[in-house]
C-alpha atoms as a PDB file:
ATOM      1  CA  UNK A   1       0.000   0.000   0.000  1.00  0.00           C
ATOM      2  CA  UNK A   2       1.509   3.453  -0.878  1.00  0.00           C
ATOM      3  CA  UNK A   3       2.033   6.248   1.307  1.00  0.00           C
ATOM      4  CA  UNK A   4      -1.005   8.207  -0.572  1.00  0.00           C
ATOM      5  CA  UNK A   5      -3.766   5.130  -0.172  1.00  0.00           C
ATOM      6  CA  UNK A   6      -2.997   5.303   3.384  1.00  0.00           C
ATOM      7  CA  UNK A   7      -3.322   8.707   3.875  1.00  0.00           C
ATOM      8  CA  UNK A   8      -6.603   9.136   1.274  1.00  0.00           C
ATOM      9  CA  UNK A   9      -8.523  12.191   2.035  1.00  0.00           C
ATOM     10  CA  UNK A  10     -11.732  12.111   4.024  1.00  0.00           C
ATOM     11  CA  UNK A  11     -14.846  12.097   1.222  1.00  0.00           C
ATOM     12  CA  UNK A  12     -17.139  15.260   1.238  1.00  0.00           C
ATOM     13  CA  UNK A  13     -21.027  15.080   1.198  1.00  0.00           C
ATOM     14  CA  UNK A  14     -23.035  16.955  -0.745  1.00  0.00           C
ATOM     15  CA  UNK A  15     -25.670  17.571   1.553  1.00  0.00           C
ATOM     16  CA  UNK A  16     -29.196  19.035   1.818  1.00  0.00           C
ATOM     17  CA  UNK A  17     -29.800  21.240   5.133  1.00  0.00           C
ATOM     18  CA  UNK A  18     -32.692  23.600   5.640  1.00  0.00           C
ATOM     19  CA  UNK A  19     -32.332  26.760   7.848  1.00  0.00           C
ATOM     20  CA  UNK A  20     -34.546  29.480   9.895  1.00  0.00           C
ATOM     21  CA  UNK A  21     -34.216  33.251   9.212  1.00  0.00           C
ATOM     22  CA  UNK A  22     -35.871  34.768  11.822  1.00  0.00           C
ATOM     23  CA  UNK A  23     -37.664  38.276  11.186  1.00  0.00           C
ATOM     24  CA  UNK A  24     -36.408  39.640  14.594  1.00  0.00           C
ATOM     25  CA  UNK A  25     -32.839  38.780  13.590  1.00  0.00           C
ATOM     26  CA  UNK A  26     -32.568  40.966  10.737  1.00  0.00           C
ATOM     27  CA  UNK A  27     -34.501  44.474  11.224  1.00  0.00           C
ATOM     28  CA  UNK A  28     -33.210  46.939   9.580  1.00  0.00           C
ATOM     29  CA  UNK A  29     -30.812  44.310   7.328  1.00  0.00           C
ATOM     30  CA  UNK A  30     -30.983  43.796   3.454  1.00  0.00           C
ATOM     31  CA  UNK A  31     -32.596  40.077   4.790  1.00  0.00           C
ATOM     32  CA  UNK A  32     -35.185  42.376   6.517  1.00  0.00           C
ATOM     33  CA  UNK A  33     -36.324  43.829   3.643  1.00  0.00           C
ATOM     34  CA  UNK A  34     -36.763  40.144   2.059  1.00  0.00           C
ATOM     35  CA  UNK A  35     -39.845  39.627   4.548  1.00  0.00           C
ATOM     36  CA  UNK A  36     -41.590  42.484   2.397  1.00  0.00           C
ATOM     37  CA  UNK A  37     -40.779  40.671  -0.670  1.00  0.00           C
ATOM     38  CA  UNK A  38     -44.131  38.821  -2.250  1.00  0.00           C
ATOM     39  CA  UNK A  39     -43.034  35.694  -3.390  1.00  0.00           C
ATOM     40  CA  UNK A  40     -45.407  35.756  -5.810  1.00  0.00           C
ATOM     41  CA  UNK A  41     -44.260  39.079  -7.154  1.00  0.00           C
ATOM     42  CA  UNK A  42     -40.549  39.694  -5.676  1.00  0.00           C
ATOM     43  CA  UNK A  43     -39.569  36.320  -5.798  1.00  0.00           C
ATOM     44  CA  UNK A  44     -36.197  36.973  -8.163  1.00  0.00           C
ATOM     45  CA  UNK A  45     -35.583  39.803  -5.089  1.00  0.00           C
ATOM     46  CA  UNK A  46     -36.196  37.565  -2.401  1.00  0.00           C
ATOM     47  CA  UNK A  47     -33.620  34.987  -3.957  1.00  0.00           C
ATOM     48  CA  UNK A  48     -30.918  37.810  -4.751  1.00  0.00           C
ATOM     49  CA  UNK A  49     -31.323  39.137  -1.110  1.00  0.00           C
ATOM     50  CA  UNK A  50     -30.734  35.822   0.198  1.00  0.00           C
ATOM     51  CA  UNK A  51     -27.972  34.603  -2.285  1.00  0.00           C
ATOM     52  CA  UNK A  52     -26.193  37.436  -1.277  1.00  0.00           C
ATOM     53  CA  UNK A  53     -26.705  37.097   2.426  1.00  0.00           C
ATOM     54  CA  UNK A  54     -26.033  33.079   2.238  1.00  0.00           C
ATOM     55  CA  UNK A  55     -22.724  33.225   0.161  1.00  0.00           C
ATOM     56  CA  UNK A  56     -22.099  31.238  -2.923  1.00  0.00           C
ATOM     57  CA  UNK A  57     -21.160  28.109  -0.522  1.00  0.00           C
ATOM     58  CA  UNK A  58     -24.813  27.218   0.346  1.00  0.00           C
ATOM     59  CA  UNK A  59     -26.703  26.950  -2.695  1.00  0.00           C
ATOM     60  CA  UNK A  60     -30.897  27.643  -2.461  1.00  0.00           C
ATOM     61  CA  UNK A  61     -32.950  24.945  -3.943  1.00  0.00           C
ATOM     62  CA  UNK A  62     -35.764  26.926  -2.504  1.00  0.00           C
ATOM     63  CA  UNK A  63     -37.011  29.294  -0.005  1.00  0.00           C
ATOM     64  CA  UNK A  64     -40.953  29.360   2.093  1.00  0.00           C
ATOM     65  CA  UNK A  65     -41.609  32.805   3.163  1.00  0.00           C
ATOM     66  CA  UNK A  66     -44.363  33.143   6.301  1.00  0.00           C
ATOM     67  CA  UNK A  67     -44.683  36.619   8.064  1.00  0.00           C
ATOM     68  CA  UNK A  68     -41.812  35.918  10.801  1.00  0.00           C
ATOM     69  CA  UNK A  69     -39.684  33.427   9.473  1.00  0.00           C
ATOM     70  CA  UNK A  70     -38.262  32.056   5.889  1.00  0.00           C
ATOM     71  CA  UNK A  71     -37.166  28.677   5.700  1.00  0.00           C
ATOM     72  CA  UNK A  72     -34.726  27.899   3.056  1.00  0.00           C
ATOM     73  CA  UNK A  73     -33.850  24.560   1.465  1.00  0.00           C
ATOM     74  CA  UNK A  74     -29.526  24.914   0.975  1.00  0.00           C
ATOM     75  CA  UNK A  75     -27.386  22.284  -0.621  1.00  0.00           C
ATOM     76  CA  UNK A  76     -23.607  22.795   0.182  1.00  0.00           C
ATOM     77  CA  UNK A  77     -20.762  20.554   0.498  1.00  0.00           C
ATOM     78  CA  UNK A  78     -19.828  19.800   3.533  1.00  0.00           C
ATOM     79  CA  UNK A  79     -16.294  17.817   5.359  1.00  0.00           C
ATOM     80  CA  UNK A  80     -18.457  17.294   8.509  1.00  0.00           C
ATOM     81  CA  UNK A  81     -15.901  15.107  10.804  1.00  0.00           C
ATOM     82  CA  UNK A  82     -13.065  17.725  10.040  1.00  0.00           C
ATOM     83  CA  UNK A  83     -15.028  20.509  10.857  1.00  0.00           C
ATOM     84  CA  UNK A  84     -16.217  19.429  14.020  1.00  0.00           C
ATOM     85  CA  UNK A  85     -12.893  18.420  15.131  1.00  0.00           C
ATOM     86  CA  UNK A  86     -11.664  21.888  14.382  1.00  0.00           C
ATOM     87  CA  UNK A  87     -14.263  23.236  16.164  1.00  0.00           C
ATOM     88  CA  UNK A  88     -13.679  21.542  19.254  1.00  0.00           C
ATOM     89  CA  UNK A  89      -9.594  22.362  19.071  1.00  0.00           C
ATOM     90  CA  UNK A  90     -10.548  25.940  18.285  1.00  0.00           C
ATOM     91  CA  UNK A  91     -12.912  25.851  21.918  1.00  0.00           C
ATOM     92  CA  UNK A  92     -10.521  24.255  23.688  1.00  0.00           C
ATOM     93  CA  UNK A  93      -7.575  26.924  22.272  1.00  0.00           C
ATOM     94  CA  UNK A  94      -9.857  29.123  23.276  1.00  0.00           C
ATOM     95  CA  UNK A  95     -10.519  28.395  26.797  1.00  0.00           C
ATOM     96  CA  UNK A  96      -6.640  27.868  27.286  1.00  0.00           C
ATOM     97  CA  UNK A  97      -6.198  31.656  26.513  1.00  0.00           C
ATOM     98  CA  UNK A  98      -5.099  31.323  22.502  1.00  0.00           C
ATOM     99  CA  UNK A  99      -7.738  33.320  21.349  1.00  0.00           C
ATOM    100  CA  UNK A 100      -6.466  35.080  18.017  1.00  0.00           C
ATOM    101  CA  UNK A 101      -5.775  31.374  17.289  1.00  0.00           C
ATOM    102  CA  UNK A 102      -9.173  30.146  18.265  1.00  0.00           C
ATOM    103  CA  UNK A 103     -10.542  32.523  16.144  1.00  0.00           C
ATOM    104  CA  UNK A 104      -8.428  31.854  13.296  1.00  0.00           C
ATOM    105  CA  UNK A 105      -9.418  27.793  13.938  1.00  0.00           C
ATOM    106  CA  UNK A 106     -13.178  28.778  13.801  1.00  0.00           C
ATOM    107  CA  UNK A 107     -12.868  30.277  10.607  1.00  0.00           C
ATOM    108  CA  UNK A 108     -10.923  27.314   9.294  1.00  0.00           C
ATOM    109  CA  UNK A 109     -13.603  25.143  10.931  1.00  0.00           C
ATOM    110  CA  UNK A 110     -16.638  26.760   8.676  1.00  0.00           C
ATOM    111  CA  UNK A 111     -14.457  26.583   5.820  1.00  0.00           C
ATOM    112  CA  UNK A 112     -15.023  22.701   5.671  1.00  0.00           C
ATOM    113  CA  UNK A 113     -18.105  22.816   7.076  1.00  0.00           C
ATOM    114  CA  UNK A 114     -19.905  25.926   6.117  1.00  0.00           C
ATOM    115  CA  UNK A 115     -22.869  25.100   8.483  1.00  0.00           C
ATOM    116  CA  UNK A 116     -21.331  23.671  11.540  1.00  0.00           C
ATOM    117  CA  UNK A 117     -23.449  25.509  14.611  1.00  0.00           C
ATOM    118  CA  UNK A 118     -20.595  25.094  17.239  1.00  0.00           C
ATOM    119  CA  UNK A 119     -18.024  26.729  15.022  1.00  0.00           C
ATOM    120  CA  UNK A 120     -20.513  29.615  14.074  1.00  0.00           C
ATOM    121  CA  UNK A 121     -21.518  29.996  17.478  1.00  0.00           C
ATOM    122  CA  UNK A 122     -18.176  29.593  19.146  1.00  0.00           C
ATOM    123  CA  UNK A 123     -16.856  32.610  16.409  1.00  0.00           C
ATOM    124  CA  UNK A 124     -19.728  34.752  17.653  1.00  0.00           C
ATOM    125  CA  UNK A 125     -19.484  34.136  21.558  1.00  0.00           C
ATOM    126  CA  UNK A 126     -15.880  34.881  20.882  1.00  0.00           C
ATOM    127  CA  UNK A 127     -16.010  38.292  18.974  1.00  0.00           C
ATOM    128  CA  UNK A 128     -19.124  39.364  20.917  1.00  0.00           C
ATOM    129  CA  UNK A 129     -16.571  39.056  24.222  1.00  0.00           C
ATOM    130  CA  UNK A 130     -13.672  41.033  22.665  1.00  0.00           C
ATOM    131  CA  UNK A 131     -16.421  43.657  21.731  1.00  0.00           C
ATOM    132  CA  UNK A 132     -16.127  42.719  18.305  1.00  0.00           C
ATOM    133  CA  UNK A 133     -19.985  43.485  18.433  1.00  0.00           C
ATOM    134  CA  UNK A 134     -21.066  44.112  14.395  1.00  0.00           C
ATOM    135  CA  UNK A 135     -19.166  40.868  13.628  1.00  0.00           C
ATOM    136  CA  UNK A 136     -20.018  38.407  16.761  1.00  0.00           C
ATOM    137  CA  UNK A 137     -23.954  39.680  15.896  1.00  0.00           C
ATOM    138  CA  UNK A 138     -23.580  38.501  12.375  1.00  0.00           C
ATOM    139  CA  UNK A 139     -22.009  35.015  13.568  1.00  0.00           C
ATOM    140  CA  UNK A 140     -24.737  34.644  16.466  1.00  0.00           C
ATOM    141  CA  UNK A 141     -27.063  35.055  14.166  1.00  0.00           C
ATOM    142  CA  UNK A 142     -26.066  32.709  11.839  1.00  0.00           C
ATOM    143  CA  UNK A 143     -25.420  29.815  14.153  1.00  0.00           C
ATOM    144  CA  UNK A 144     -29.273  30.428  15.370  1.00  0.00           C
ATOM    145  CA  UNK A 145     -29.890  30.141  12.018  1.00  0.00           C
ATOM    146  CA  UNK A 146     -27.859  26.962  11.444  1.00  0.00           C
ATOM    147  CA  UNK A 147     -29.795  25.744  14.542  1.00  0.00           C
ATOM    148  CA  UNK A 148     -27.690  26.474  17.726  1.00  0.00           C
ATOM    149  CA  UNK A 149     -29.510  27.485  20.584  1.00  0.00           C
ATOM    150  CA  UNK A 150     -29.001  27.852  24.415  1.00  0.00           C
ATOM    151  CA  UNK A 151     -29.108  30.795  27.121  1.00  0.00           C
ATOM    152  CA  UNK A 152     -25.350  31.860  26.190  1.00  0.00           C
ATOM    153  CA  UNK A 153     -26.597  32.744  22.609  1.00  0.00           C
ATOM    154  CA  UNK A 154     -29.219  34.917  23.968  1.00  0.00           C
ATOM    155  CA  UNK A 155     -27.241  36.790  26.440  1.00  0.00           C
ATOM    156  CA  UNK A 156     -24.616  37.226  24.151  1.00  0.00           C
ATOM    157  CA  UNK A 157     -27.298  38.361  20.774  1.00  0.00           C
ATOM    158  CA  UNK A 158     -28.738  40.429  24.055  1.00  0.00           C
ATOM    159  CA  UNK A 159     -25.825  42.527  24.336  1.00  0.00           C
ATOM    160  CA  UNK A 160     -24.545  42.927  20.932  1.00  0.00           C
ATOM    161  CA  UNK A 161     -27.786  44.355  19.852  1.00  0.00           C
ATOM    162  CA  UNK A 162     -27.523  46.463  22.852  1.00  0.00           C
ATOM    163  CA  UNK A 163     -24.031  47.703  21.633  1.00  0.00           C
ATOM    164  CA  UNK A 164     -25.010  48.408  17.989  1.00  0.00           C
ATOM    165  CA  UNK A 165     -28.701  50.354  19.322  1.00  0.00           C
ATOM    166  CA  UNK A 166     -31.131  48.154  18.664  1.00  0.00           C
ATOM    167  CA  UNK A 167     -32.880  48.144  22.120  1.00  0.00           C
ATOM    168  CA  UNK A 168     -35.646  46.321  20.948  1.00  0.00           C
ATOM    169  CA  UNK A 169     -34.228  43.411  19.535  1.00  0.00           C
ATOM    170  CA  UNK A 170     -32.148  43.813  22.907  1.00  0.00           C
ATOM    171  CA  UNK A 171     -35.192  43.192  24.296  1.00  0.00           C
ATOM    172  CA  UNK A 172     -36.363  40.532  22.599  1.00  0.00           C
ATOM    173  CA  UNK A 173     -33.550  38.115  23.440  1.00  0.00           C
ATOM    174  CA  UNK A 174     -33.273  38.513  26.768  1.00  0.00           C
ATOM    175  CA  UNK A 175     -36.836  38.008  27.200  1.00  0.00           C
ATOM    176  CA  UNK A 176     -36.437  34.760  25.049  1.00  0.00           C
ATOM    177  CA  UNK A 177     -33.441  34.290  27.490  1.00  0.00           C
ATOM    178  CA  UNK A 178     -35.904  34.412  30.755  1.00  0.00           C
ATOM    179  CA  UNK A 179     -38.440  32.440  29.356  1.00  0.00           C
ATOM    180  CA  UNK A 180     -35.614  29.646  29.363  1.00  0.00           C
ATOM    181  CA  UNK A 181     -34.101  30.914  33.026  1.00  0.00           C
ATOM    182  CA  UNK A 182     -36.647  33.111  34.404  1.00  0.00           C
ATOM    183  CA  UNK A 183     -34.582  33.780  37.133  1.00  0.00           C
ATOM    184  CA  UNK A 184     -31.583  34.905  34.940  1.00  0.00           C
ATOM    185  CA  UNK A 185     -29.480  37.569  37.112  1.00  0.00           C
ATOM    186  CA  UNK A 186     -27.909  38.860  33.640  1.00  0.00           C
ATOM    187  CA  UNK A 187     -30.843  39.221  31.530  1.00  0.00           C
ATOM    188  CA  UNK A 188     -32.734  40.910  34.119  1.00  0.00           C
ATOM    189  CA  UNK A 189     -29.803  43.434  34.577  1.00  0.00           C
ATOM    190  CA  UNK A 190     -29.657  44.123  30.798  1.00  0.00           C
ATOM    191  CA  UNK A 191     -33.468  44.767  30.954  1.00  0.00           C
ATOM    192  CA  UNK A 192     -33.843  46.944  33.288  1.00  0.00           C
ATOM    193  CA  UNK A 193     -30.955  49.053  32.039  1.00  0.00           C
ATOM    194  CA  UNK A 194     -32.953  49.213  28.935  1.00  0.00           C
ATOM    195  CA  UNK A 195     -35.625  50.295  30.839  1.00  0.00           C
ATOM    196  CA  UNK A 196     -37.947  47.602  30.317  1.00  0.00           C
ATOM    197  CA  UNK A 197     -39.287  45.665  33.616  1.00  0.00           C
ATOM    198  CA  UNK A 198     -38.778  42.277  33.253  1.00  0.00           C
ATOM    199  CA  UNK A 199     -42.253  40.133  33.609  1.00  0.00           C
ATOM    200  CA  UNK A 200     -42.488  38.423  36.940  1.00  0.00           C
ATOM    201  CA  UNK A 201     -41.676  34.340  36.364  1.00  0.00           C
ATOM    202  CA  UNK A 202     -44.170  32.032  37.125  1.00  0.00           C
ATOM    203  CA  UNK A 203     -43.000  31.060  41.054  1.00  0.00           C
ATOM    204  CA  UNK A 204     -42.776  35.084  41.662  1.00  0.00           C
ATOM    205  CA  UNK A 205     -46.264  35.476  40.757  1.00  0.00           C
ATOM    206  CA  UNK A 206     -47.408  32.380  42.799  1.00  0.00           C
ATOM    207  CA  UNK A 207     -45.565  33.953  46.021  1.00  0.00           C
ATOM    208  CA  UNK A 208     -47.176  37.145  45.452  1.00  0.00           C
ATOM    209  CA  UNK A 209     -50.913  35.761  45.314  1.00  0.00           C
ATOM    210  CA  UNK A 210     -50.190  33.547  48.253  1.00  0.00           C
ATOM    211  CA  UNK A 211     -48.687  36.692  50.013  1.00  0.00           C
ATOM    212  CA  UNK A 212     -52.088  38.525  49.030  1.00  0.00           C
ATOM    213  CA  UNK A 213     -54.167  35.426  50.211  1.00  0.00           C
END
């Protein structure tokens, strides 16, 4: 056996992923304006808006509009195993202090795997904690997108659209954040320096009608 056949390269798989663009995410964003698109009208626009938003890596085979959300059908290629390993050496740099590496890793990471949601959501908790905020709000958004989830993507979406002035998407997550931890020290900070009272969670209610009883 030569040298090469033991060393053959990992296959790639041409895959077929659907993702979530959230109206919320994108107010004020060329993707925004998509959600005013008709599709029966502006359908060529709604494709350009989100070719150009997607990149030329994730191919639409189709998109389903509804008044909060478009769901779009994506075929991309996709080295899955090497991607997720780099993701998890880029977290672990990361943690052990190498950040400009990390980051470097993470892009590395989506470059074989275009739609890995640890990578994209590692690069965004990253940037959004060296204030990188326009940058770590695109990534955040994106892994949500690519499904990642969790009460560190909210806090962290919570505070970048905080940074960049949009209170009310501000707003938004970190009530989307108590809803998941209603007792959540850090999103009920961020709210009510935003002005905005955060609602009572289900056991504070209860103790204040048995108080009243």
């Amino acid at each position: 056996m030569s040298a090469s056949d033991s060393q053959a390269p990992s296959k790639t798989a041409r895959a077929r992923q659907s993702l979530v663009i959230r109206r919320i995410d994108h107010v004020g964003d060329s993707v925004g304006l998509a959600f005013l698109e008709s599709p029966e009208t502006g359908g060529d626009a709604l494709l350009a808006r989100l070719r150009e938003y997607l990149g030329e890596k994730l191919k639409i085979v189709k998109a389903e509009v509804s008044h909060d959300e478009i769901t779009v059908e994506i075929e991309l290629r996709r080295w899955i195993e090497e991607g997720a390993r780099m993701a998890a050496a880029a977290r672990d740099l990361y943690a052990k202090g190498a950040k400009r590496a990390a980051l470097a890793m993470y892009r590395d990471a989506l470059e074989l795997d275009p739609m890995n949601a640890e990578a994209t959501l590692g690069l965004g908790l990253a940037l959004a904690e060296q204030e990188n905020f326009p940058e770590g709000f695109t990534a955040l958004k994106r892994a949500r997108e690519f499904g990642a989830e969790g009460i560190e993507m909210l806090l962290a979406m919570g505070r970048c659209a905080a940074e960049l002035d949009r209170g009310p998407n501000a707003v938004a997550y970190y009530e989307e954040a108590l809803r998941l931890e209603p007792r959540n020290f850090v999103a009920r900070r961020a709210l009510s320096a935003l002005g905005h009272k955060p609602a009572a969670s289900a056991k504070e209610s209860g103790a204040i009608r048995s108080g009243r009883d």
